[in-house]
N, C-alpha and C. Protein backbone atom coordinates (compact mmCIF):
# COMPACT_ATOMS: atom_id res chain seq x y z
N UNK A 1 11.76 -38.13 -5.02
CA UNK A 1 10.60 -38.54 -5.79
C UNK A 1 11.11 -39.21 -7.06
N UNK A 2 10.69 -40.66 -7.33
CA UNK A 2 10.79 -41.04 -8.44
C UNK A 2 10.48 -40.40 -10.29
N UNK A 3 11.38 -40.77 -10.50
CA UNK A 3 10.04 -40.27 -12.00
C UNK A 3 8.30 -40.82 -12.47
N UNK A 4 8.27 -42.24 -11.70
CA UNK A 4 7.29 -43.01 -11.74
C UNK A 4 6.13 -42.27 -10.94
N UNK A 5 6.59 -41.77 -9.95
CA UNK A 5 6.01 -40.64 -8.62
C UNK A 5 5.42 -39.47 -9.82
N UNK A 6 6.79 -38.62 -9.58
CA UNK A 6 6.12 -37.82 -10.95
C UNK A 6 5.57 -37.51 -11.90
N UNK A 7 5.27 -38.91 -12.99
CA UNK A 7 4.30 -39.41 -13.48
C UNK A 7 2.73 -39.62 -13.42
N UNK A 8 2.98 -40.12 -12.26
CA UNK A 8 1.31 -40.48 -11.25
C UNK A 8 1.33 -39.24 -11.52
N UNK A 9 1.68 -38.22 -10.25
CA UNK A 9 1.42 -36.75 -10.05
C UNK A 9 1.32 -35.94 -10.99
N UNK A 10 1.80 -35.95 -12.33
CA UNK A 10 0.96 -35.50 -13.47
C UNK A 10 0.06 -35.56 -14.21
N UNK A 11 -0.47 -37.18 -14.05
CA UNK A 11 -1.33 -37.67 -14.28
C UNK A 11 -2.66 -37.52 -13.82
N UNK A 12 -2.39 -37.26 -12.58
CA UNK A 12 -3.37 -36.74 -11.73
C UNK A 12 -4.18 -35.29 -11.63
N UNK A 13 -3.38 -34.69 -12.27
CA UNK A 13 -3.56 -33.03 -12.17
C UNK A 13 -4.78 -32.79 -12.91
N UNK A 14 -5.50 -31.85 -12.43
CA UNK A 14 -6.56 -31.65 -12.53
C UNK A 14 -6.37 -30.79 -13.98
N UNK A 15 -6.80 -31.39 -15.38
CA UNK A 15 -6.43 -30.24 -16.22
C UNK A 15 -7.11 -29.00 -16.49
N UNK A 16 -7.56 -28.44 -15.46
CA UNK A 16 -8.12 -27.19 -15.24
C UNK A 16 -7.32 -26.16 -14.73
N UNK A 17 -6.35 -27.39 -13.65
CA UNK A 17 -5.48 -26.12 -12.91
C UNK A 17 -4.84 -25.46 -13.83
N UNK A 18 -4.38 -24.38 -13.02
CA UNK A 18 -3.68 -22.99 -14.00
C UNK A 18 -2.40 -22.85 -13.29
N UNK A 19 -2.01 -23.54 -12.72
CA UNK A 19 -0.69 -23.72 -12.23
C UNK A 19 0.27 -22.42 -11.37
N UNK A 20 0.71 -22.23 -10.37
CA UNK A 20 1.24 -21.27 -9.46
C UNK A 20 1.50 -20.11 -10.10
N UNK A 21 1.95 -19.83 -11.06
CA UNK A 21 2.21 -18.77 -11.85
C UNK A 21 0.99 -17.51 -11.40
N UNK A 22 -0.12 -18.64 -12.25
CA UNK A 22 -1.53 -17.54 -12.69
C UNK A 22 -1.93 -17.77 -11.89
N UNK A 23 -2.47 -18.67 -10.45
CA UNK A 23 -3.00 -18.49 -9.18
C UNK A 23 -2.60 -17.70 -7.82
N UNK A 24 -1.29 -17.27 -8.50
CA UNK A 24 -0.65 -16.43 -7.70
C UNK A 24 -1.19 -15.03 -8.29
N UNK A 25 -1.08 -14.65 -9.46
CA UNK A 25 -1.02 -13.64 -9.90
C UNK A 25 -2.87 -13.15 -9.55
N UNK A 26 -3.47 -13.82 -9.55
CA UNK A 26 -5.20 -13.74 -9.12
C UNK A 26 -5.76 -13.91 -8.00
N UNK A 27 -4.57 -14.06 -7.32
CA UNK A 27 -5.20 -14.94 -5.89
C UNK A 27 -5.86 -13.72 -5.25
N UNK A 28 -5.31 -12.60 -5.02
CA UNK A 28 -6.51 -11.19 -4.34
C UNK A 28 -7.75 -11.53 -4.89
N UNK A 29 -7.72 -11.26 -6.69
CA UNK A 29 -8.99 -11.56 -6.79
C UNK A 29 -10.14 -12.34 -6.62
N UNK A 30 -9.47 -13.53 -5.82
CA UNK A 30 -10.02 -14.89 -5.76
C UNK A 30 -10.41 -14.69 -4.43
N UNK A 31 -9.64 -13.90 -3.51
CA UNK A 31 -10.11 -14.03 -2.25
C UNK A 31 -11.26 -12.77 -2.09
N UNK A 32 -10.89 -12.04 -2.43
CA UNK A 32 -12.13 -10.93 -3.21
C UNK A 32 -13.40 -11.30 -2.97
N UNK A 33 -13.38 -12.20 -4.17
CA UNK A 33 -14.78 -12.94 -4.80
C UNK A 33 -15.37 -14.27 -3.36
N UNK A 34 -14.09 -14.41 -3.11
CA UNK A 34 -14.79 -15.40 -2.03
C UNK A 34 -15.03 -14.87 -0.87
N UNK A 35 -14.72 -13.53 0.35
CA UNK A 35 -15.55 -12.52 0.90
C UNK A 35 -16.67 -12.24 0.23
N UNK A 36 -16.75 -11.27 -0.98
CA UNK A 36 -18.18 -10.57 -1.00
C UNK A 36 -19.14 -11.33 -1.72
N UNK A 37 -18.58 -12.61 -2.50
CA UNK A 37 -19.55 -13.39 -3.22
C UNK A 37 -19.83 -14.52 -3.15
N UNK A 38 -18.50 -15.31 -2.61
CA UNK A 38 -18.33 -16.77 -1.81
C UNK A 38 -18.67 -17.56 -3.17
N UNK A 39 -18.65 -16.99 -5.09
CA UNK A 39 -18.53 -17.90 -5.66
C UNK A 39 -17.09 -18.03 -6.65
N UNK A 40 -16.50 -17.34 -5.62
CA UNK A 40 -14.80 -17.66 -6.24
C UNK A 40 -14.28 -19.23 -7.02
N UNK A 41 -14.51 -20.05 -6.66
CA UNK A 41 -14.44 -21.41 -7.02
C UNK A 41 -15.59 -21.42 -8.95
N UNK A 42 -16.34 -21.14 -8.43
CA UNK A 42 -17.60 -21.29 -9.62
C UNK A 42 -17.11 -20.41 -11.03
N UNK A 43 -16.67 -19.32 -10.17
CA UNK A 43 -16.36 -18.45 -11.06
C UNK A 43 -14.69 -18.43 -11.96
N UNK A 44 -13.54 -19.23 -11.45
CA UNK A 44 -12.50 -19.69 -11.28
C UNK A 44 -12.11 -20.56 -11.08
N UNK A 45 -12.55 -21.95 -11.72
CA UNK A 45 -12.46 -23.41 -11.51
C UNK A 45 -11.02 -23.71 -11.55
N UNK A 46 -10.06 -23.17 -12.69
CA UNK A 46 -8.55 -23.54 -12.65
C UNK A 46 -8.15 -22.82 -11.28
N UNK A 47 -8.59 -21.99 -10.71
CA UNK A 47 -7.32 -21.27 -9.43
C UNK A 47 -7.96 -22.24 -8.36
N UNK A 48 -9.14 -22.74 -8.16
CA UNK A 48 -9.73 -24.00 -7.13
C UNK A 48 -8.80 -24.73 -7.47
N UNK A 49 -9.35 -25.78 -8.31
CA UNK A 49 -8.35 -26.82 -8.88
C UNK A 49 -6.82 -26.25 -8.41
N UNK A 50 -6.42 -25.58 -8.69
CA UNK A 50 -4.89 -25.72 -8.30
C UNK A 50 -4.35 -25.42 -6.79
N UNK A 51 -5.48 -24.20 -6.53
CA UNK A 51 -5.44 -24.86 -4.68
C UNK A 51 -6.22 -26.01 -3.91
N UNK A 52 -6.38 -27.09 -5.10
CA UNK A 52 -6.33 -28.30 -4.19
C UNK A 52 -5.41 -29.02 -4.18
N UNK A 53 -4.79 -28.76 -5.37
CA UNK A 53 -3.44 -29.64 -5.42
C UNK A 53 -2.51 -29.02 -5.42
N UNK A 54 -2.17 -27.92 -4.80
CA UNK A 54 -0.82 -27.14 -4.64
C UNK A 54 -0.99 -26.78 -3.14
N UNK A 55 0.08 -27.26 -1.72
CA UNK A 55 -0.16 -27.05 -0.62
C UNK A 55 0.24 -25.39 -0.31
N UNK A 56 1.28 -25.11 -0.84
CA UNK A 56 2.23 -24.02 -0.75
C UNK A 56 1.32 -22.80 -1.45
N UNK A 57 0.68 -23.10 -1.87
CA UNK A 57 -0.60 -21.71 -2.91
C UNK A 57 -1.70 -21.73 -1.64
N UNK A 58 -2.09 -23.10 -1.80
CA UNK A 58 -3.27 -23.28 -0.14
C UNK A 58 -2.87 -22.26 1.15
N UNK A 59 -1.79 -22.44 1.16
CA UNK A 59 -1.30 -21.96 2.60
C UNK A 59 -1.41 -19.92 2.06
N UNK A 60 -0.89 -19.51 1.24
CA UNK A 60 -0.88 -18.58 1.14
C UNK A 60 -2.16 -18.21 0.52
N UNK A 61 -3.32 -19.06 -0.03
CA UNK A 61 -4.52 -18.45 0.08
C UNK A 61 -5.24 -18.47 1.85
N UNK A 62 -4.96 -19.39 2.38
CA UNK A 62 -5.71 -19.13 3.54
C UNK A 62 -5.48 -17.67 4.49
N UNK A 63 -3.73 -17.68 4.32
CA UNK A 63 -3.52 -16.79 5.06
C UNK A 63 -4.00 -15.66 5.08
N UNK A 64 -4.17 -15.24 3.27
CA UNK A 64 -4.44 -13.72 2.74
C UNK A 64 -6.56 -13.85 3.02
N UNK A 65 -6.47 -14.92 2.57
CA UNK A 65 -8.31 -14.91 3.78
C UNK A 65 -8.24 -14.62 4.92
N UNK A 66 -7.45 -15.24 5.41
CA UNK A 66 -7.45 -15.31 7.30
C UNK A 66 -7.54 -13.04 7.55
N UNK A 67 -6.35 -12.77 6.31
CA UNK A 67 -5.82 -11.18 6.75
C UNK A 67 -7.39 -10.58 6.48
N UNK A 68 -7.68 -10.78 5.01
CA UNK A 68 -9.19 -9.84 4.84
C UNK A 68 -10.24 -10.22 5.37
N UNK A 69 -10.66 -11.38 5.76
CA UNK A 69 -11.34 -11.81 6.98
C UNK A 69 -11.57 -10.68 7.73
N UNK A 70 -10.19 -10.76 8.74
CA UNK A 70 -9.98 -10.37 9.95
C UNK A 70 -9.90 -8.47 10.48
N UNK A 71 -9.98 -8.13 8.54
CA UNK A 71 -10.48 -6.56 8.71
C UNK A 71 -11.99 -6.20 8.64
């Protein structure tokens, strides 16, 4: 990736996201809220925002949905 790349891609960032750190550290609660209340997003606009633009957070929110889902 260029720095020019990198650039764009910062540029781009949603400045809401809260970046892997703190979407990791909330993500139960996020999936929580999105089972029993489905307004996880509304209620948590930076941990949305950053699982739209973080694939590797995406993947490990779906999964931990897919698990409490599936109990």
């Amino acid at each position: 990736m260029s720095d020019l790349d990198r650039l764009e891609r910062f540029l781009r960032t949603d400045p809401r996201d809260v970046g892997c750190d703190e979407a990791m550290a909330v993500l139960h609660i996020y999936v929580d809220l999105m089972v029993t209340s489905g307004d996880a997003a509304e209620r948590n606009p930076g941990v949305a925002a950053h699982l739209l633009a973080c694939g590797p957070c995406a993947e490990d929110f779906t999964g931990l949905l897919a698990a409490v889902a599936s109990d």
